[in-house]
N, C-alpha and C. Protein backbone atom coordinates (compact mmCIF):
# COMPACT_ATOMS: atom_id res chain seq x y z
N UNK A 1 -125.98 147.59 -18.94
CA UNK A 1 -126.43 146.47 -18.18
C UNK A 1 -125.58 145.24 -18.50
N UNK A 2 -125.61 144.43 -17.09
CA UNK A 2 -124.60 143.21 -17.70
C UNK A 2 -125.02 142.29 -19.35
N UNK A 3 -126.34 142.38 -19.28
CA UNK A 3 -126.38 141.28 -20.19
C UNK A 3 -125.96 141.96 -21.63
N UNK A 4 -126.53 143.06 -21.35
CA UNK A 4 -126.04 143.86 -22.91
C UNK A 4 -125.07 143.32 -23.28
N UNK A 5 -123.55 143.69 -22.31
CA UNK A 5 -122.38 143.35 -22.09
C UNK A 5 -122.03 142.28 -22.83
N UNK A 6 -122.99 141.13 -21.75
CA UNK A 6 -122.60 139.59 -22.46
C UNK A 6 -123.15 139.35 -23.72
N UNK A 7 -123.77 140.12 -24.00
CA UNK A 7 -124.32 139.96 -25.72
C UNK A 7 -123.44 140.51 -26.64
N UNK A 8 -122.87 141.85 -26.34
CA UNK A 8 -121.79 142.15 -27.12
C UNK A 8 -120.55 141.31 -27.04
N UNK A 9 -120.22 140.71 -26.10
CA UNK A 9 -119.15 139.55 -26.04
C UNK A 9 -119.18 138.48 -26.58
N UNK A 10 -120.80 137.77 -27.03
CA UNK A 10 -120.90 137.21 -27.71
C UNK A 10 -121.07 137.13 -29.05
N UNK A 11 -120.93 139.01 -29.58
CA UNK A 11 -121.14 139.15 -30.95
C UNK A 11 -119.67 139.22 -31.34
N UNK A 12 -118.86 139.65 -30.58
CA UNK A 12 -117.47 139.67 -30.97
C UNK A 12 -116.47 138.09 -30.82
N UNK A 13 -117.10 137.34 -30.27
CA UNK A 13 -116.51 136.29 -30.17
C UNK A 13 -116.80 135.27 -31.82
N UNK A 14 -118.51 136.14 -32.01
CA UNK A 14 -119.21 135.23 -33.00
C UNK A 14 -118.32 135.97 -34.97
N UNK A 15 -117.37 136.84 -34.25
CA UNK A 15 -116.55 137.77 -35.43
C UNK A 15 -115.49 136.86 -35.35
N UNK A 16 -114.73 136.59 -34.41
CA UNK A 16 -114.04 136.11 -34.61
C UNK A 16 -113.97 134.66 -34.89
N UNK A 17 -114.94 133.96 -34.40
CA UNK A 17 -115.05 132.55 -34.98
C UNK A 17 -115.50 132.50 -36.33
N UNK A 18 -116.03 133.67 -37.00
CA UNK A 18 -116.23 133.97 -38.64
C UNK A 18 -114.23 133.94 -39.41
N UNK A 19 -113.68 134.60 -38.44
CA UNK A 19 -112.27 134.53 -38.77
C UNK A 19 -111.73 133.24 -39.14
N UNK A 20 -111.65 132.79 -37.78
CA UNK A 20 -111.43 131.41 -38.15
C UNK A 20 -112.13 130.10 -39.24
N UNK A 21 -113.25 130.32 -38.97
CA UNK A 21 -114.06 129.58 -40.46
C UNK A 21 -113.55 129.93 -41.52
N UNK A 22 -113.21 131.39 -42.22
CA UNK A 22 -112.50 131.69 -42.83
C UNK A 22 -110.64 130.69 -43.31
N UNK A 23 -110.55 130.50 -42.20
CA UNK A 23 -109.41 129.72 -42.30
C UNK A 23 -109.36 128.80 -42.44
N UNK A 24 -110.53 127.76 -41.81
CA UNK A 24 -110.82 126.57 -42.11
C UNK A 24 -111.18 126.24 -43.48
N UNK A 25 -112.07 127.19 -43.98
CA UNK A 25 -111.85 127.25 -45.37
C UNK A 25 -110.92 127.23 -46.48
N UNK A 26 -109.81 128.15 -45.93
CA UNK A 26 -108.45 128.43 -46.48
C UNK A 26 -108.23 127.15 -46.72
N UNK A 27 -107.89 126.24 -45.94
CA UNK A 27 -107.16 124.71 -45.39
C UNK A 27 -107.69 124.15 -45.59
N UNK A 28 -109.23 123.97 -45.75
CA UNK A 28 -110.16 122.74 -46.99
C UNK A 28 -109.82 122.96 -48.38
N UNK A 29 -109.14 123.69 -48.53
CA UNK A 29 -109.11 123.99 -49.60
C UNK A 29 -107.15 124.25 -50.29
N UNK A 30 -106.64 123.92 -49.16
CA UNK A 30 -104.76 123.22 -49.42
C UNK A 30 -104.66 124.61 -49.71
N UNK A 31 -105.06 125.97 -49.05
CA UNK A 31 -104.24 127.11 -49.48
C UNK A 31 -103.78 127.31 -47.56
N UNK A 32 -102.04 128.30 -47.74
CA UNK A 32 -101.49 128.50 -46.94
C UNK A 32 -102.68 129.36 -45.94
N UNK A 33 -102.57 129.34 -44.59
CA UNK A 33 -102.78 130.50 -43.51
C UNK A 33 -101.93 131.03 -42.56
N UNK A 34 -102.58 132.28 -42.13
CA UNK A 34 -101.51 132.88 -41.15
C UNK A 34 -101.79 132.19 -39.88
N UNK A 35 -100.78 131.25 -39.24
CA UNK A 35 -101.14 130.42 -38.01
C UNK A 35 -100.96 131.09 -36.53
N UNK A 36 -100.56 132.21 -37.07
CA UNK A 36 -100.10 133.19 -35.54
C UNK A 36 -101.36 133.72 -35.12
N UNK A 37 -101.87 134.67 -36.20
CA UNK A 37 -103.45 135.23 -36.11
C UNK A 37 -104.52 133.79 -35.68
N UNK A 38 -104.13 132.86 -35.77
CA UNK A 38 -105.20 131.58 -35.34
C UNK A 38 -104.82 131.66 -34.04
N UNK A 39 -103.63 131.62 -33.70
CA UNK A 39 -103.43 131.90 -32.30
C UNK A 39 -103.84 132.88 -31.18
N UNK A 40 -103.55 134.23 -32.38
CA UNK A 40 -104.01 135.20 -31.48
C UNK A 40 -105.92 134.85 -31.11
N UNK A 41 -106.19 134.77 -32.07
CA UNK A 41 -107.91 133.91 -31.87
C UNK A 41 -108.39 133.06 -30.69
N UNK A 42 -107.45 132.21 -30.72
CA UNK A 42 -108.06 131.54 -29.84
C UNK A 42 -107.47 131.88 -28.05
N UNK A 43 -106.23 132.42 -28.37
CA UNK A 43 -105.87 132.56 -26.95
C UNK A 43 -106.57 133.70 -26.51
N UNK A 44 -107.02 134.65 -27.22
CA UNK A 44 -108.19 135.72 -26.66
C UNK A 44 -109.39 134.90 -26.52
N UNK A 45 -109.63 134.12 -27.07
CA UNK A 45 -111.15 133.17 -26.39
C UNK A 45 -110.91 132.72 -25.54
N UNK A 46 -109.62 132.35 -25.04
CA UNK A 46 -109.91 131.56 -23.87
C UNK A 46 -109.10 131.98 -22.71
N UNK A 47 -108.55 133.50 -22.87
CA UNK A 47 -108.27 133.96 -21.99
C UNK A 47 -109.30 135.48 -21.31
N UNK A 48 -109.74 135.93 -22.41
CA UNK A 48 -110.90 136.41 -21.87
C UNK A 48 -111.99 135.95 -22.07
N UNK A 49 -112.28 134.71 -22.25
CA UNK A 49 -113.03 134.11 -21.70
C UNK A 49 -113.19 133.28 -20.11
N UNK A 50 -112.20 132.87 -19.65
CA UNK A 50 -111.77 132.85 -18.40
C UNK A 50 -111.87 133.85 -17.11
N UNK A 51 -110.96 134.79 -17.98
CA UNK A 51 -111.42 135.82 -16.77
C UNK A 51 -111.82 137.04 -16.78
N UNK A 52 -112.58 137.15 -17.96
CA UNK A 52 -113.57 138.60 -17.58
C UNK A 52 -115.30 137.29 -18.35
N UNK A 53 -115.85 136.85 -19.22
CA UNK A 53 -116.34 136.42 -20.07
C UNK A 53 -117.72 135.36 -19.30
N UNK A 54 -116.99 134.53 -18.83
CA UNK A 54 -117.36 133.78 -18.19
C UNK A 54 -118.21 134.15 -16.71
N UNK A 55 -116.95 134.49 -15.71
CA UNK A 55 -117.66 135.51 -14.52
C UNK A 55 -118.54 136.17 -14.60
N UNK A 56 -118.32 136.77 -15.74
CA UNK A 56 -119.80 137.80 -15.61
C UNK A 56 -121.43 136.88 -15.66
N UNK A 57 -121.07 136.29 -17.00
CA UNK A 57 -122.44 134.66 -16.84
C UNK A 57 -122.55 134.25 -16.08
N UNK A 58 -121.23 133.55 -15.29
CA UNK A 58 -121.33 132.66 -13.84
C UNK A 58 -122.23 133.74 -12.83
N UNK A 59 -122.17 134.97 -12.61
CA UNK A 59 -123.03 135.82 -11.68
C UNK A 59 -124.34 135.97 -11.63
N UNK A 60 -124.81 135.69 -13.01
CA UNK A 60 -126.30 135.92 -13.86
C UNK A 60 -126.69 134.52 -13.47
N UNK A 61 -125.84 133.46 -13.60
CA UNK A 61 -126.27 132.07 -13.82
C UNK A 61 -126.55 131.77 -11.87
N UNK A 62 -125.74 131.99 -11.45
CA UNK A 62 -125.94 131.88 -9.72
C UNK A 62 -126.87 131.99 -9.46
N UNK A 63 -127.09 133.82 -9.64
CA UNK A 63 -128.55 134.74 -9.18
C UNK A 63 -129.49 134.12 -8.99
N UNK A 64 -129.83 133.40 -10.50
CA UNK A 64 -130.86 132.56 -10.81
C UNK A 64 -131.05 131.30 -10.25
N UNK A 65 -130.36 130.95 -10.19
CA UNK A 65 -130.76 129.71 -9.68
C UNK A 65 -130.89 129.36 -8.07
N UNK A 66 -129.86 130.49 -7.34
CA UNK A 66 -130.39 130.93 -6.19
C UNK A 66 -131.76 131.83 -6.13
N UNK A 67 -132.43 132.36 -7.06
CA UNK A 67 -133.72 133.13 -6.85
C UNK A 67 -134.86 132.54 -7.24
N UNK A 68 -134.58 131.98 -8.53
CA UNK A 68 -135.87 131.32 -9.25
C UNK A 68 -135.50 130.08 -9.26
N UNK A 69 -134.52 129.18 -8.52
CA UNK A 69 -134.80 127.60 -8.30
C UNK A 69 -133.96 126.99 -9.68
N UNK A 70 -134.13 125.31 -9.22
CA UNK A 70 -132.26 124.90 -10.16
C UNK A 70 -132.90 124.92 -11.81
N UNK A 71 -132.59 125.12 -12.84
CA UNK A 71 -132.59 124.56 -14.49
C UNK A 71 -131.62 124.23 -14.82
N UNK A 72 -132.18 122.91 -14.99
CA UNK A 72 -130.76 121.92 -15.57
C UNK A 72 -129.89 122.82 -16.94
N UNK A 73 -130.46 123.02 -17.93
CA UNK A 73 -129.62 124.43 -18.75
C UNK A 73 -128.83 125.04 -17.98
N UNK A 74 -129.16 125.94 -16.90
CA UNK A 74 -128.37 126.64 -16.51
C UNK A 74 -126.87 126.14 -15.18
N UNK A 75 -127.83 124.88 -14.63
CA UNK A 75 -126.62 123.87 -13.90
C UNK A 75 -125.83 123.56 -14.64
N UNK A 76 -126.16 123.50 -16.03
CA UNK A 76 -125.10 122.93 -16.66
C UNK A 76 -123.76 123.64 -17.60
N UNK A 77 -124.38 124.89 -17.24
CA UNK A 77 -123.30 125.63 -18.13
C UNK A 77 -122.18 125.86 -17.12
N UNK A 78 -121.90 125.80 -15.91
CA UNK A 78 -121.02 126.01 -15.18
C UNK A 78 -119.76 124.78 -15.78
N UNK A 79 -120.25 123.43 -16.12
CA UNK A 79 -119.49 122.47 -16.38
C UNK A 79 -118.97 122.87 -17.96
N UNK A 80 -119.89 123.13 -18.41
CA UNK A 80 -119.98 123.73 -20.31
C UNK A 80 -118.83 125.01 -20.04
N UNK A 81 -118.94 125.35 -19.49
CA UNK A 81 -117.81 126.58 -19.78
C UNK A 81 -115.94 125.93 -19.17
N UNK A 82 -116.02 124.73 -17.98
CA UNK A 82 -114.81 124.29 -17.72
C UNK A 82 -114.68 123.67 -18.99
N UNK A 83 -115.74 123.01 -19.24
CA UNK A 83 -114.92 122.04 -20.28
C UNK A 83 -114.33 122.76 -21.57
N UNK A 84 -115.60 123.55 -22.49
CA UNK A 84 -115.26 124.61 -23.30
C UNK A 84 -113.10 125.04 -23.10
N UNK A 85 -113.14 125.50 -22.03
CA UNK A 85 -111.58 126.01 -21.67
C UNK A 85 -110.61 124.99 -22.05
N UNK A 86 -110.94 123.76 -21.53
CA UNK A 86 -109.98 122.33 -21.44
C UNK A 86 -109.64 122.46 -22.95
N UNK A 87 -111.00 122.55 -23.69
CA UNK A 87 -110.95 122.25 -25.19
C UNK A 87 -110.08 123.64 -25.72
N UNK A 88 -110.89 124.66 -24.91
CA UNK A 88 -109.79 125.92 -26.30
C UNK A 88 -107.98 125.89 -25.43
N UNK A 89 -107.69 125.28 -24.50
CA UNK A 89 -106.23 125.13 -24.35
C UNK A 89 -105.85 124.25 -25.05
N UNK A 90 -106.20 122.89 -24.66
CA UNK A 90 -105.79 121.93 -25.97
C UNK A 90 -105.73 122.41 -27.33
N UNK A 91 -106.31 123.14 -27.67
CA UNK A 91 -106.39 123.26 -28.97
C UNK A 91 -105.52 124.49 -29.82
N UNK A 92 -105.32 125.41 -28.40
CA UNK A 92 -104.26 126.35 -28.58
C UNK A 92 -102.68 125.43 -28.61
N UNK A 93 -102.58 124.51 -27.58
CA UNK A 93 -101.35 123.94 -27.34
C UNK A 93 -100.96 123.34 -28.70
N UNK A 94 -102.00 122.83 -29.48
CA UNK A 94 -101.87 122.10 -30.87
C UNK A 94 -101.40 123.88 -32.08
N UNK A 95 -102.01 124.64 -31.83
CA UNK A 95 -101.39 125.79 -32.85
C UNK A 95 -100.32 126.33 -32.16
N UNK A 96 -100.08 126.18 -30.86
CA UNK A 96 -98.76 126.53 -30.36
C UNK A 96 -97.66 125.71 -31.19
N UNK A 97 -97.92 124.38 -31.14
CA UNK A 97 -97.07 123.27 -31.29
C UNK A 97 -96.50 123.74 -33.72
N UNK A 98 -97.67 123.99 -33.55
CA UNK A 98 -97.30 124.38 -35.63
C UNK A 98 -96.76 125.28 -35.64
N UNK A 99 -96.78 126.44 -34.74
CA UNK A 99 -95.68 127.90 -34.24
C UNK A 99 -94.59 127.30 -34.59
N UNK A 100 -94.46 126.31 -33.58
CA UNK A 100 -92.64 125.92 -33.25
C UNK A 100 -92.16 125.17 -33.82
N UNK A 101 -92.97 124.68 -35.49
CA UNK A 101 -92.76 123.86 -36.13
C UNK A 101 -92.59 122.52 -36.27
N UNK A 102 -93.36 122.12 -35.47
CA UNK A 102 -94.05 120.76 -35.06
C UNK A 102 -94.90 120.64 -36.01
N UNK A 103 -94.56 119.22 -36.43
CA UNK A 103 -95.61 118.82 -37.57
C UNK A 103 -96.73 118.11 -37.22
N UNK A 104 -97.82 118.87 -37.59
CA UNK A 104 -99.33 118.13 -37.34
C UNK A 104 -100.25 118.00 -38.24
N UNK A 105 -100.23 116.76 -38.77
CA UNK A 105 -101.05 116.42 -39.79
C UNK A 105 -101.95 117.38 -40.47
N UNK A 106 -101.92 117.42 -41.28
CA UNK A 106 -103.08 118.53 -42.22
C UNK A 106 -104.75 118.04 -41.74
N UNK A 107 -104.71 117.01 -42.21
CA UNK A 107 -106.01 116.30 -41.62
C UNK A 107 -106.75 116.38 -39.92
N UNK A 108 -105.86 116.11 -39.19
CA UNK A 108 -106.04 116.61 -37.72
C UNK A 108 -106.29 118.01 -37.76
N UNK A 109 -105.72 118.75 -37.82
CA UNK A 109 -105.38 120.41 -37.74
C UNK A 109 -107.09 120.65 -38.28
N UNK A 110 -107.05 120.37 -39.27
CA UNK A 110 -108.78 121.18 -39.95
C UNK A 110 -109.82 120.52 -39.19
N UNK A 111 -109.16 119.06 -38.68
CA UNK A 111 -110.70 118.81 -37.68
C UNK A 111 -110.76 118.99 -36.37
N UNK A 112 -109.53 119.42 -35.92
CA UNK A 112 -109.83 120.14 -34.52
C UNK A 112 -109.99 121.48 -34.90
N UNK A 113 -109.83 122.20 -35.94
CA UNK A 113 -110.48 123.96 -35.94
C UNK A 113 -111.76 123.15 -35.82
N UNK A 114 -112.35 122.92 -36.76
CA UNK A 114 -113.98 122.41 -37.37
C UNK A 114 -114.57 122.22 -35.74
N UNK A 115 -113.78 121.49 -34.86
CA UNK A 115 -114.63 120.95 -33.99
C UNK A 115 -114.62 122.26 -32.69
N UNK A 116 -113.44 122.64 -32.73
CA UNK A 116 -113.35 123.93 -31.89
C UNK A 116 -114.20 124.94 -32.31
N UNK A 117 -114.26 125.35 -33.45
CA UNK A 117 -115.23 126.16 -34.02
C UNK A 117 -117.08 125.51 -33.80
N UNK A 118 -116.85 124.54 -34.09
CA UNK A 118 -118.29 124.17 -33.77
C UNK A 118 -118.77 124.19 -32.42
N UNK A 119 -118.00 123.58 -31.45
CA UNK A 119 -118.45 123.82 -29.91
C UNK A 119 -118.66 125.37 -29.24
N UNK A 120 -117.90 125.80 -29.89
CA UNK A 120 -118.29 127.16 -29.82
C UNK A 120 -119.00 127.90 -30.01
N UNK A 121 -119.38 127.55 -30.79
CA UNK A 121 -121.08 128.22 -32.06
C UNK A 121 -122.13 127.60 -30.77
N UNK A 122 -121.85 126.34 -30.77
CA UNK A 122 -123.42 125.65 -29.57
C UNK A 122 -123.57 126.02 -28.96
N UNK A 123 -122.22 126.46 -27.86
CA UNK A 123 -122.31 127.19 -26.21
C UNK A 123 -123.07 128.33 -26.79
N UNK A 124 -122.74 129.38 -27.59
CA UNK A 124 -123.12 130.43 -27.86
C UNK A 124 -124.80 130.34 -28.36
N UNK A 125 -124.87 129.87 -29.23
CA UNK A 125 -125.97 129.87 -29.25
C UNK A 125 -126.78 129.44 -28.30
N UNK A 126 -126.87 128.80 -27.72
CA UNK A 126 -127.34 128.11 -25.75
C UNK A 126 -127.87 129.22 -25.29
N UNK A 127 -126.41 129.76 -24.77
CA UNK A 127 -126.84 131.15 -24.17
C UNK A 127 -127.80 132.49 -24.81
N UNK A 128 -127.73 132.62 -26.42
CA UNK A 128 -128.60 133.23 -26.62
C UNK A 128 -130.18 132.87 -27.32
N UNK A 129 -130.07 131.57 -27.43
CA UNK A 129 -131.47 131.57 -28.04
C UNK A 129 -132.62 130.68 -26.34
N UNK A 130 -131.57 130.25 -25.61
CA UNK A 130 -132.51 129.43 -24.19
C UNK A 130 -132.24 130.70 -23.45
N UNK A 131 -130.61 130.60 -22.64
CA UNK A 131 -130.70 130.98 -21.32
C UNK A 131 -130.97 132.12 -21.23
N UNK A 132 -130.24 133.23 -22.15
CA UNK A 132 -130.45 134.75 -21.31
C UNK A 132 -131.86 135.02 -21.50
N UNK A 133 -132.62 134.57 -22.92
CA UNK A 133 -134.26 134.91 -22.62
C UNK A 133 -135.00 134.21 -21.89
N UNK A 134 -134.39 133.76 -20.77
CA UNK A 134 -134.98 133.16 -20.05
C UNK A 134 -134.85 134.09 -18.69
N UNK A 135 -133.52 134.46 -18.99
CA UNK A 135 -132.93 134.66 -17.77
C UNK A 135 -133.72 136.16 -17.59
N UNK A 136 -133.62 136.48 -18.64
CA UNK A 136 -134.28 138.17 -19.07
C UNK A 136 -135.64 138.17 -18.92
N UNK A 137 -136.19 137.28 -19.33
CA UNK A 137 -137.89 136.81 -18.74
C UNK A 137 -138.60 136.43 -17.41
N UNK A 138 -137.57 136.52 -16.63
CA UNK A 138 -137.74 136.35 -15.17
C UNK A 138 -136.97 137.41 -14.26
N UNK A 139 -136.10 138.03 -14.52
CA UNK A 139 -135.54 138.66 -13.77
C UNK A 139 -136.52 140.58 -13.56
N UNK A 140 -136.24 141.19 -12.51
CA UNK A 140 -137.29 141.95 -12.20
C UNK A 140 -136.00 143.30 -11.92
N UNK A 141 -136.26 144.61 -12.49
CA UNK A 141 -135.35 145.57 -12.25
C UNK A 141 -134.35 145.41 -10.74
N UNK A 142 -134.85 144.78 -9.77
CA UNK A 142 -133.64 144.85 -8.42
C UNK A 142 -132.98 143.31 -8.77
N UNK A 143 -133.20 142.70 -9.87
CA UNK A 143 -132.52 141.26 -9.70
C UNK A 143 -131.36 142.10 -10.49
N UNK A 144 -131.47 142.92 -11.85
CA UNK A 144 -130.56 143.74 -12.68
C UNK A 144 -129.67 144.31 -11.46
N UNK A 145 -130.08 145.26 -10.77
CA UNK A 145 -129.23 145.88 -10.01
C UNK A 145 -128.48 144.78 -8.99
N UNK A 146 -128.88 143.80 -8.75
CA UNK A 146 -128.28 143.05 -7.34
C UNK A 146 -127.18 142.66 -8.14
N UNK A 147 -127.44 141.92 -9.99
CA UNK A 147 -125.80 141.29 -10.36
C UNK A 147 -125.06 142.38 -10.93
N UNK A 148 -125.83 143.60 -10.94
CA UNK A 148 -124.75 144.51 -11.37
C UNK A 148 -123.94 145.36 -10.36
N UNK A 149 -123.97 144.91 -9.37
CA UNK A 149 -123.47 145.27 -8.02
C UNK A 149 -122.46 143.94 -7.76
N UNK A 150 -122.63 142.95 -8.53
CA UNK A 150 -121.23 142.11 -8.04
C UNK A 150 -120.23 141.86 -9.48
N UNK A 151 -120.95 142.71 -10.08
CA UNK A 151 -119.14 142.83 -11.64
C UNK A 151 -119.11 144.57 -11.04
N UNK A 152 -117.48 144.21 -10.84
CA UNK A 152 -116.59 144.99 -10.46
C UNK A 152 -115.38 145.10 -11.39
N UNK A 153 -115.19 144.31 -12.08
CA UNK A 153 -113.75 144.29 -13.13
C UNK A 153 -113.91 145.24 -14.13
N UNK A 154 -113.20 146.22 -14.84
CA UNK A 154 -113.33 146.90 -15.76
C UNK A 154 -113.51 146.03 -16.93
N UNK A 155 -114.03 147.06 -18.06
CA UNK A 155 -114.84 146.33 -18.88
C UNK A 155 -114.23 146.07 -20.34
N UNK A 156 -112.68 146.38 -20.18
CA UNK A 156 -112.30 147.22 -21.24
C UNK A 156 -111.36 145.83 -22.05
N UNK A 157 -112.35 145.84 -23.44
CA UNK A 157 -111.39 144.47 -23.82
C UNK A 157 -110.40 144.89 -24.65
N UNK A 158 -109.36 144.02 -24.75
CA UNK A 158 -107.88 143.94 -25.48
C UNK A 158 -107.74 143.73 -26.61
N UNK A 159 -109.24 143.24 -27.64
CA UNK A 159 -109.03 143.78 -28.96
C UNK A 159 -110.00 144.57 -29.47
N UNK A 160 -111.43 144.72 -28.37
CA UNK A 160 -112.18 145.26 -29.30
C UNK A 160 -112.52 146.62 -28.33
N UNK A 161 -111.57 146.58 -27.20
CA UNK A 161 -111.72 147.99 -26.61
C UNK A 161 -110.89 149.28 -27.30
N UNK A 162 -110.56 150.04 -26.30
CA UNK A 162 -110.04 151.23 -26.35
C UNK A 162 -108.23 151.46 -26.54
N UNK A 163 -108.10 150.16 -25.51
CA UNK A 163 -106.63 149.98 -25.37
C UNK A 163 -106.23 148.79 -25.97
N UNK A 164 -105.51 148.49 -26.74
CA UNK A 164 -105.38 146.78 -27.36
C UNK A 164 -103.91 146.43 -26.46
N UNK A 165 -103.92 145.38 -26.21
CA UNK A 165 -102.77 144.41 -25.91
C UNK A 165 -102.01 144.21 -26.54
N UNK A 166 -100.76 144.25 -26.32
CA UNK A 166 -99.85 144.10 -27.43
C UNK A 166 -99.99 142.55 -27.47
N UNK A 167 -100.27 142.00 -27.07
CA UNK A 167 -100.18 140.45 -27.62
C UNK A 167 -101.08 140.18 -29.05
N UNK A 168 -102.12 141.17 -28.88
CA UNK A 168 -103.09 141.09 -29.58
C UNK A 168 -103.00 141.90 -31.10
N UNK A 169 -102.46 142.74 -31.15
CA UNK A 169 -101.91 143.73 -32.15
C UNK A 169 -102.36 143.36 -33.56
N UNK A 170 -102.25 142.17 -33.98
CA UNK A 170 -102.58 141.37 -35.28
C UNK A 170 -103.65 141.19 -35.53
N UNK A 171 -104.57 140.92 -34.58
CA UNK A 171 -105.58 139.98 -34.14
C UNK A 171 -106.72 141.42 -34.16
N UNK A 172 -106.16 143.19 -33.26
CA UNK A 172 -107.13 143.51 -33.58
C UNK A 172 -107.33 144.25 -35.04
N UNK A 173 -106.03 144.58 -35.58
CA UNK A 173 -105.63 144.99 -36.74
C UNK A 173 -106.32 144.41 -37.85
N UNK A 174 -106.83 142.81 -38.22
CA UNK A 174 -107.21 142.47 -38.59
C UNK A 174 -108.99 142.56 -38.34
N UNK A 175 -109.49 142.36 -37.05
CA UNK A 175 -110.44 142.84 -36.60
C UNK A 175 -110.99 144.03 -37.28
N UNK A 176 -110.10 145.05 -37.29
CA UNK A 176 -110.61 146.62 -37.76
C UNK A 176 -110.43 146.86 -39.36
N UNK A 177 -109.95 146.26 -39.96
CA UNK A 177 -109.45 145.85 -41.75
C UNK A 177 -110.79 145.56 -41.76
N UNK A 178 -110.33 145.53 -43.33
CA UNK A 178 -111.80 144.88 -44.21
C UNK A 178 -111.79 143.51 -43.94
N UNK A 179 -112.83 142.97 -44.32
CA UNK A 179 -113.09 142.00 -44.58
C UNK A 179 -112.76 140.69 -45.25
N UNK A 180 -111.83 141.44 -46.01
CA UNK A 180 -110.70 140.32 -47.12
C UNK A 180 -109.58 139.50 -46.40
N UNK A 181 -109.64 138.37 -45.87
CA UNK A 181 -108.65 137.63 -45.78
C UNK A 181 -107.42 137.63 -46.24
N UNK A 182 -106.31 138.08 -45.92
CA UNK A 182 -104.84 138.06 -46.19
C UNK A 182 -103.85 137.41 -44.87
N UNK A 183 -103.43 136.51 -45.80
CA UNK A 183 -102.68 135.46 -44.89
C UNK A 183 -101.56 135.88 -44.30
């Protein structure tokens, strides 16, 4: 079912923002990190988040509000998810920019993870502690079938599916490792 879906998307997103805290940690603490794997992080948030991640919510979020009438919560995540993006590009463009050896303050750097990491945690939590039990508390077996009749995209993600992306290679490698941080 879709929401399953979006729940598992949100448990893997909520792994990898454990990654990154991890790092933020690293860097409160003046020890080196691997800044590529921060990359690979976030450009998988905000590229499948864009276009598989999102859509699928935006379909659930429509339904509803075309069936059961407007909630400001749920009007509002359509804007919460553009902006969300604005923020994880900016914020990729800033770990792009330490790639290419552009110098960016130590101080900046840990408070845009901190703050990227934190906006992230909120949306997420939004969606699972208000909207989907909400959404799941109103919806009736043919409302399930009507949005699962408009996701059509395969389901298959690039680090935590079947097939990984080579862009991603690091990112799921690390994913599937233990738990120990190595920079």
């Amino acid at each position: 079912m879709i929401i399953e879906r979006i729940r598992r998307e949100h448990g893997y997103m909520l792994r990898l923002l454990a990654i990154l805290n991890r790092k933020l940690t690293q860097l409160e603490q003046e020890q080196l990190i691997n800044y590529s794997l921060v990359y690979e992080v976030v450009d998988y948030l905000a590229t499948h988040s864009e276009k598989v991640h999102h859509p699928k919510e935006d379909i659930l979020y429509h339904y509803f509000v075309k069936h059961y009438g407007n909630e400001e919560q749920i009007e509002n995540l359509e804007t919460e998810h553009v902006e969300l993006s604005e923020r994880t590009h900016q914020f990729l463009e800033t770990v792009e920019m330490i790639l290419q050896d552009a110098v960016v303050p130590h101080d900046i750097f840990v408070g845009q993870l901190s703050e990227f990491i934190q906006a992230q945690k909120r949306h997420l939590d939004l969606e699972e502690r208000s909207i989907l039990p909400m959404i799941q508390k109103a919806f009736t077996t043919q409302d399930w079938q009507a949005v699962e009749s408009e996701w059509s995209l395969s389901d298959d993600d690039p680090v935590f599916g079947e097939t990984i992306a080579d862009r991603y290679q690091q990112l799921a490698q690390r994913v599937r490792t233990t738990e120990q941080e190595a920079i």
